[in-house]
Protein backbone atom coordinates (compact mmCIF):
# COMPACT_ATOMS: atom_id res chain seq x y z
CA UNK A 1 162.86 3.21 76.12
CA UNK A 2 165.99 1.06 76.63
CA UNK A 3 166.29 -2.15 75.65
CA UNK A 4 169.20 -5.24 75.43
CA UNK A 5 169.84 -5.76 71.69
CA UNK A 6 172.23 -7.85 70.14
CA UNK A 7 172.50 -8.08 66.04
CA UNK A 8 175.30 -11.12 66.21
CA UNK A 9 175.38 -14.42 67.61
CA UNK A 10 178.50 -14.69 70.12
CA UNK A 11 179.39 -14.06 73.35
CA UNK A 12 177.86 -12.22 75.78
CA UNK A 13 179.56 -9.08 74.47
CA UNK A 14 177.53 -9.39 71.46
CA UNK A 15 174.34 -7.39 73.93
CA UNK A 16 174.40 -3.98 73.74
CA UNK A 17 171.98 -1.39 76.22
CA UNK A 18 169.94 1.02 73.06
CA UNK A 19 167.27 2.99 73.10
CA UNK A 20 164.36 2.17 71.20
CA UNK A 21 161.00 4.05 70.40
CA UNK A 22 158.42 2.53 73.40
CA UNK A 23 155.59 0.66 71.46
CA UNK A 24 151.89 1.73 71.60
CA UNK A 25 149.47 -0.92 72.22
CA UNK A 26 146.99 -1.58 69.26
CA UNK A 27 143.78 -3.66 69.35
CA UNK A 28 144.04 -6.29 71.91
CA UNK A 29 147.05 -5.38 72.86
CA UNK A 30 148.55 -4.28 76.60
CA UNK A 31 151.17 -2.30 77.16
CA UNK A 32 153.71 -3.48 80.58
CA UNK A 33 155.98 -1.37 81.91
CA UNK A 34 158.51 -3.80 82.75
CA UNK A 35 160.05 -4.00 86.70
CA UNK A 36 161.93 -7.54 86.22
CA UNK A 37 162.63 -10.12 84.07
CA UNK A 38 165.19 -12.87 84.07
CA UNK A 39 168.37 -14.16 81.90
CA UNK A 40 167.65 -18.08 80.97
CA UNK A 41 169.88 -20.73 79.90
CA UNK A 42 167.20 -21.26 76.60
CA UNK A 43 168.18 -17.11 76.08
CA UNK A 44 171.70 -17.59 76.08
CA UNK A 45 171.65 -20.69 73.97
CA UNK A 46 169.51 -17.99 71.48
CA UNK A 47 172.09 -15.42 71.66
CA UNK A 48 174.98 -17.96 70.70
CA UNK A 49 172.51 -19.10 68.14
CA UNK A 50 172.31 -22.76 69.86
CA UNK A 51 171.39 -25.43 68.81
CA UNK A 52 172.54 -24.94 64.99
CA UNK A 53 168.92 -26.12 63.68
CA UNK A 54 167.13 -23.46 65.66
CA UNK A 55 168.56 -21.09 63.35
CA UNK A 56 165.39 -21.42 61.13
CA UNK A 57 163.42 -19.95 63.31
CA UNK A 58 166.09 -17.61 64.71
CA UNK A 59 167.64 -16.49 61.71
CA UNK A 60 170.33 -18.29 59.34
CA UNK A 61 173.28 -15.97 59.83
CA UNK A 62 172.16 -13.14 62.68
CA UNK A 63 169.05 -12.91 64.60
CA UNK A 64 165.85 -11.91 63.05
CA UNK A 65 164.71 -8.42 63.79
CA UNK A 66 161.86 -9.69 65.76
CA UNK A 67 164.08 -11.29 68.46
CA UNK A 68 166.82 -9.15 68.78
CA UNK A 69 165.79 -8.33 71.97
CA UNK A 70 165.68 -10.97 74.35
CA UNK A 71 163.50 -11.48 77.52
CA UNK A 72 160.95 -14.71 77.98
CA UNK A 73 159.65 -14.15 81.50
CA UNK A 74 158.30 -10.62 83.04
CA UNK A 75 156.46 -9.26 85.73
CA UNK A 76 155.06 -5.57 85.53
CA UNK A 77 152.34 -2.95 85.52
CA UNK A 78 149.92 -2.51 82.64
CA UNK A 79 150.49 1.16 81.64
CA UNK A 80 148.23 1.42 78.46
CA UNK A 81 145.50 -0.99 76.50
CA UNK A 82 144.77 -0.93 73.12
CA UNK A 83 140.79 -0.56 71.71
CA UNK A 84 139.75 -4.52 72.07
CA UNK A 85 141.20 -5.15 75.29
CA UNK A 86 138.03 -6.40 77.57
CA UNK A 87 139.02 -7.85 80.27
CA UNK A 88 142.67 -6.33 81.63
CA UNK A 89 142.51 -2.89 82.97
CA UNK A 90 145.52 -0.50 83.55
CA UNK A 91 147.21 -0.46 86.55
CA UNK A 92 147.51 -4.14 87.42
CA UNK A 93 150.66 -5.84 88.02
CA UNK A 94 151.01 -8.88 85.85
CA UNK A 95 153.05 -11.48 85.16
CA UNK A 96 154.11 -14.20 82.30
CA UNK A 97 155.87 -15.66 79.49
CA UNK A 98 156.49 -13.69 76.03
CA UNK A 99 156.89 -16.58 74.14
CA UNK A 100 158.61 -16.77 70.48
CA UNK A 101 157.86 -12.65 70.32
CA UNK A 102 160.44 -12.62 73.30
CA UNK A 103 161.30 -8.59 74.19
CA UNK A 104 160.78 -8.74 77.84
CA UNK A 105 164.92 -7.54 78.40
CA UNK A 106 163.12 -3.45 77.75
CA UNK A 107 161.44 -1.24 79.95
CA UNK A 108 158.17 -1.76 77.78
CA UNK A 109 156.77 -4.80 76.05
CA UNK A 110 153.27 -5.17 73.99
CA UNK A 111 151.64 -8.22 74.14
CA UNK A 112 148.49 -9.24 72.88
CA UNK A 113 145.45 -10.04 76.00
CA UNK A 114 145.42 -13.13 74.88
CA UNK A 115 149.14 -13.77 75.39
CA UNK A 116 150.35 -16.47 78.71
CA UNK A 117 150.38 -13.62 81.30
CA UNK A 118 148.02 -13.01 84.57
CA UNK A 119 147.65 -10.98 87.53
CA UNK A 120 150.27 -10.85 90.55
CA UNK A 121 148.46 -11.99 93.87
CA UNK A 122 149.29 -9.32 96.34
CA UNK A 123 152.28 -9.00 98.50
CA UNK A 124 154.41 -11.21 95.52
CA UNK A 125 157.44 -9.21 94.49
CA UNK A 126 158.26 -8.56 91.04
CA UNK A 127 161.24 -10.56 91.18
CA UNK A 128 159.79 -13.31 92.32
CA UNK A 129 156.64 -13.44 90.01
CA UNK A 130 159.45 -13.12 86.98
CA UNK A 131 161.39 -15.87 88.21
CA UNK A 132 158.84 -18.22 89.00
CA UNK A 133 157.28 -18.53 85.07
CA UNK A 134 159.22 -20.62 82.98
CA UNK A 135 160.60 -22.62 85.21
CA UNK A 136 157.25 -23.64 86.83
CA UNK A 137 155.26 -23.58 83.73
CA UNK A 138 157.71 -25.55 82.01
CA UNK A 139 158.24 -28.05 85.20
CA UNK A 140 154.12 -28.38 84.82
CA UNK A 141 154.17 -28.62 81.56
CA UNK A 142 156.23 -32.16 81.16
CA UNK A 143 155.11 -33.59 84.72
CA UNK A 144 151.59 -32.73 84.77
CA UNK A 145 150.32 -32.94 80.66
CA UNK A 146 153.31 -34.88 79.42
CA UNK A 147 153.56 -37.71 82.43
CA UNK A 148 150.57 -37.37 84.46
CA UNK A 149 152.24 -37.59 87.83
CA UNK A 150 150.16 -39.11 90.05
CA UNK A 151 150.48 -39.60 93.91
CA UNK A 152 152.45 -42.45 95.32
CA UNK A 153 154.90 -42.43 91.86
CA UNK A 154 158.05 -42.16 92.15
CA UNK A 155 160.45 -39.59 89.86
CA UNK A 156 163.94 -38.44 89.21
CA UNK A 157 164.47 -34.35 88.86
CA UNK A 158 167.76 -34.67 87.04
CA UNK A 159 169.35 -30.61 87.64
CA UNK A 160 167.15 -30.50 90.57
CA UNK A 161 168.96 -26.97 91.27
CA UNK A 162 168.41 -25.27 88.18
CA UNK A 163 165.64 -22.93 87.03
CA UNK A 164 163.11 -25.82 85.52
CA UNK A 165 164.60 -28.47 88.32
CA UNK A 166 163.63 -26.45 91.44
CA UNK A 167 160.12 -26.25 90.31
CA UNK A 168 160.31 -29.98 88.85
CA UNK A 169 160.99 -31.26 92.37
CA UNK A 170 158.65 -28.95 94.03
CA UNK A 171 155.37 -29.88 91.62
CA UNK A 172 155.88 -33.60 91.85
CA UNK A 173 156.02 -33.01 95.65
CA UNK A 174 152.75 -31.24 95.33
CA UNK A 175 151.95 -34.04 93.39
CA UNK A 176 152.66 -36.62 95.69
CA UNK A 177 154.94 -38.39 94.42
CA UNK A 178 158.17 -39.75 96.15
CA UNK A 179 161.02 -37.05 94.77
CA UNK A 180 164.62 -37.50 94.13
CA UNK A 181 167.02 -35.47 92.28
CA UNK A 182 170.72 -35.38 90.83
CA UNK A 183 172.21 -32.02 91.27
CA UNK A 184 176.04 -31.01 92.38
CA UNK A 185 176.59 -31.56 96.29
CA UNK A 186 176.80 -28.27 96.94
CA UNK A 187 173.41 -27.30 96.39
CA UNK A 188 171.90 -30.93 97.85
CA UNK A 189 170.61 -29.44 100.76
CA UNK A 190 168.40 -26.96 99.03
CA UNK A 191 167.11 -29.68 96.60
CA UNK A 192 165.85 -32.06 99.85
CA UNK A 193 164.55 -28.49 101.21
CA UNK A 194 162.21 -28.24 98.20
CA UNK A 195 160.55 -31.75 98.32
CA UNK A 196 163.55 -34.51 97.05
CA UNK A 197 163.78 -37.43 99.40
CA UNK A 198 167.04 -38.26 98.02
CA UNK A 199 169.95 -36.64 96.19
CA UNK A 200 172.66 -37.79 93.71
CA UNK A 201 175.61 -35.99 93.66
CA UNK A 202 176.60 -36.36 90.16
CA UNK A 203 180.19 -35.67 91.26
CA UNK A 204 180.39 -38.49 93.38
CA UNK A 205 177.32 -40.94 92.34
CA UNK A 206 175.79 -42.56 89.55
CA UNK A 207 172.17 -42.45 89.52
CA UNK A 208 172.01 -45.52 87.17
CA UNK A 209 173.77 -48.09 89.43
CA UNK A 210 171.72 -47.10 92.57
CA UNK A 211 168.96 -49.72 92.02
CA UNK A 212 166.00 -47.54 91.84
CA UNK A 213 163.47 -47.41 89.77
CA UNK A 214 161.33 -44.52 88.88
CA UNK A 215 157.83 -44.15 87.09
CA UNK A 216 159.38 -40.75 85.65
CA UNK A 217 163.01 -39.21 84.84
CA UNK A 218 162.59 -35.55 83.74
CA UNK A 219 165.97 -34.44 82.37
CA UNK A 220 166.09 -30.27 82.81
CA UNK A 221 169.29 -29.72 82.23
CA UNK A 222 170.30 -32.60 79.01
CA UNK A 223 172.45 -34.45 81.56
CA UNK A 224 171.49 -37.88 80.82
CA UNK A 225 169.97 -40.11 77.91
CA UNK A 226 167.06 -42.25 77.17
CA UNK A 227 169.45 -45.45 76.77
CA UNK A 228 171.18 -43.92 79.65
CA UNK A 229 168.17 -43.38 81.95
CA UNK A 230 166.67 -46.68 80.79
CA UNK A 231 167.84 -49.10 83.10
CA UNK A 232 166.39 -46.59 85.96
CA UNK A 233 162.80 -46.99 84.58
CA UNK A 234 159.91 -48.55 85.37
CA UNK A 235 158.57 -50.86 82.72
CA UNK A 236 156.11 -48.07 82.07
CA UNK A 237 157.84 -45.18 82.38
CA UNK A 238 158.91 -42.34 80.85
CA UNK A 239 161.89 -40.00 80.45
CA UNK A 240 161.16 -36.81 79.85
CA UNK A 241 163.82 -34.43 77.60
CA UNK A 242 163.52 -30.78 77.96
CA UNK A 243 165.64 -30.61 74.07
CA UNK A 244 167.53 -32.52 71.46
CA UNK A 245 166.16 -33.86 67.95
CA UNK A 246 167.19 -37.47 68.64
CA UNK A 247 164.28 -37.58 71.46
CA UNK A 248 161.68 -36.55 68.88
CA UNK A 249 162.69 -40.06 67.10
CA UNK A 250 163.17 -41.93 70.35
CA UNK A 251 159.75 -40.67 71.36
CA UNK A 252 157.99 -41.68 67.78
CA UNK A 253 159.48 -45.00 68.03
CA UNK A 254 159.00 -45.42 71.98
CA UNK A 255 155.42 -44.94 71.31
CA UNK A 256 154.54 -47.84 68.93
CA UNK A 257 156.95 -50.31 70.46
CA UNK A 258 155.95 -50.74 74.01
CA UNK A 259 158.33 -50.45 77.19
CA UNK A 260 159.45 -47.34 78.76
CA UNK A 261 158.77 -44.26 76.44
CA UNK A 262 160.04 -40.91 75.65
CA UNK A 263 157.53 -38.08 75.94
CA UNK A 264 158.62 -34.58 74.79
CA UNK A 265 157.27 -31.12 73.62
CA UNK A 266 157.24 -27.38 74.18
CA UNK A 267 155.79 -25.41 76.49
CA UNK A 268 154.70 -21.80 74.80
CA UNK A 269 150.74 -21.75 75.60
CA UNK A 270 151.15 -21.28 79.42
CA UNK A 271 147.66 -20.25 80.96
CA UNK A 272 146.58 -22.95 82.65
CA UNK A 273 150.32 -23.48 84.36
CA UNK A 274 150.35 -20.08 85.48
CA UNK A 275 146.65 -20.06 86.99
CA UNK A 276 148.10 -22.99 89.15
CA UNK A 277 151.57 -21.00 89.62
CA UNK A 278 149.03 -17.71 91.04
CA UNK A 279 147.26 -19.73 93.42
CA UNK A 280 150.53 -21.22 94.82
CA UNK A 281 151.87 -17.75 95.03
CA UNK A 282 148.92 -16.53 96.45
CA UNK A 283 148.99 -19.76 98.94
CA UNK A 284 152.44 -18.70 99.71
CA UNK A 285 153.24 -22.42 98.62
CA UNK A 286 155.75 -22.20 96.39
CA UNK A 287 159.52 -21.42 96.68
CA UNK A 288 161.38 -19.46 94.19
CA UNK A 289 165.44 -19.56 94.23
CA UNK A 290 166.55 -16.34 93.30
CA UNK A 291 170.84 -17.24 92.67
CA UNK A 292 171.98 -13.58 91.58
CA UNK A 293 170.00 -9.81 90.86
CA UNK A 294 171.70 -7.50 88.01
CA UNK A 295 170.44 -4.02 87.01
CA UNK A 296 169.61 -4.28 82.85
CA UNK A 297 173.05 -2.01 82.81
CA UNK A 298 174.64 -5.31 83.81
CA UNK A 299 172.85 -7.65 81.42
CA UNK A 300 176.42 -8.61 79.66
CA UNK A 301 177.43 -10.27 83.49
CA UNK A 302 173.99 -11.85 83.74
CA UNK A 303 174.72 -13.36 80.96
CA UNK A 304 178.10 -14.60 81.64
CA UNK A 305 176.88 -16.15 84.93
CA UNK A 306 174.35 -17.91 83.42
CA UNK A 307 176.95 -19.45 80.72
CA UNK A 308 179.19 -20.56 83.65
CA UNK A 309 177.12 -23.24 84.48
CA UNK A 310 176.81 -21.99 88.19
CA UNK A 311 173.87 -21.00 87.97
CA UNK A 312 171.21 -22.25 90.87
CA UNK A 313 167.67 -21.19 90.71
CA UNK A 314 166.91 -18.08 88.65
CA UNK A 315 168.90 -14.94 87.76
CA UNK A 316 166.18 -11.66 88.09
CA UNK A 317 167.42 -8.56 85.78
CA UNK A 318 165.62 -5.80 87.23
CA UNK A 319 164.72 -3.34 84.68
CA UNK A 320 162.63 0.00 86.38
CA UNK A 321 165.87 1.52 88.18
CA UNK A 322 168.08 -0.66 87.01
């Protein structure tokens, strides 16, 4: 099969198109032919081998052989089971998130039955399934178990036109709550589109000095602070951090002392988010912004978009016939 490999940290240059042997599921494993999967901003901070400290789990020096080949998101067709597998039969089109195995940038990945994937409700492309899973499961992740959005709250999407921010806005609208957002003014129409009352324009506006006040900031995109965010917050808020050490401190400390707080975590264990995502999809009731398509021949540009910070929405690698 091919697959994207890449046996340095570096540039985009460092990914290289090989063939590998196709793996045979075993015990409760599936086997999914691969149609599309996506290039993230979390993949290219892997291939650089960003930040420094996830080199533990990454590898010290190059990239451990069991992530050499990128790929967190998928959508397919099952193409073999292994012994165990009960309850997912071949030929269904599926959907989900890989996880710390990664290996979704490959015409085949195994994955265990138990891992975060489920069917794809009919007439949902394969593109769109791919590029709805991270985003939307992470988006759910931090507004739903981390923050408990409730109706009638009020929250700040800041990147509100990335990948995680297009979903953020969209699930808090679900939500209820009163949306707005901080993304570049080009894209400000789309953001209001998906569900965000109001829009910064970090260009042109600080979101700090605006006199609002919200019961949640969710940072996507590491493009403010807690001591920035702050004076923004509600007295029991909280400002939610997609990365960065510090807000593992800010959120121990936040905790005991009262006052707004920091609530973090990761998102890896994604069933029940992407139950909710199939029933939207199914609903037709969620929108997913699909920026640029490459063919996996093309992976090295995908991944040069993605570092140029232009990104909006999701960028779909489409793997059978690509």
């Amino acid at each position: 099969m091919r697959a994207v490999m890449f046996h340095a940290y570096g540039p985009p240059e460092v990914l290289a198109v090989a063939e590998l042997p196709a793996p045979v599921p075993k015990g409760d494993q599936v086997l999914v032919r691969v149609h599309a999967t996506t290039v993230t901003s979390a993949e290219c901070g892997m291939r650089r081998g960003e930040p420094r400290w996830g080199r533990v789990i990454l590898g010290p020096r190059r990239p451990r052989k069991g992530i050499r080949v990128l790929g967190l998101e998928f959508a397919g067709e099952v193409t073999a089971v292994g012994p165990a597998v009960r309850r997912t039969q071949v030929g269904e089109r599926v959907f989900g998130f890989t996880g710390f195995g990664v290996g979704a940038n490959a015409e085949y990945k195994c994955l265990s039955e138990r891992a975060s994937f489920t069917t794809i409700p009919p007439g949902v492309s394969y593109t769109d399934a791919a590029a709805s899973v991270d985003g939307y499961t992470t988006a759910w992740y931090f507004l739903h178990t981390l923050a408990n959005v409730q109706a009638g709250q009020r929250v700040l999407v800041i990147g509100g036109s990335g990948s995680i921010g297009t979903y953020a806005v969209q699930v808090a609208a679900h939500a209820g709550a009163e949306v707005h957002a901080v993304c570049s003014g080009r894209n400000a129409k789309l953001v209001q589109e998906l569900g965000a009352g109001r829009v910064f324009d970090y260009t042109a506006e600080d979101f700090t000095t605006s006199g609002e006040r919200y019961d949640v900031v969710f940072d996507t995109v590491s493009g403010s602070s807690f001591a920035r965010s702050r004076p923004v917050l509600t007295p029991r808020g909280c400002y939610l951090p997609t990365t960065g050490l510090v807000n593992n401190v800010h959120a121990w400390r936040t905790a005991v002392t009262g006052g707004p707080r920091v609530r973090t975590g990761m998102s890896v264990r994604k069933h029940a988010a992407l139950a909710e995502l199939r029933e939207l999809h199914a609903q037709r009731r969620i929108r997913v912004v699909i920026d640029r398509t490459y063919p996996l021949s093309e992976i090295v540009a995908a991944h040069r978009y993605v570092d140029s910070g232009r990104k909006v929405g999701n960028v779909v690698i489409t793997v059978v016939g690509g």
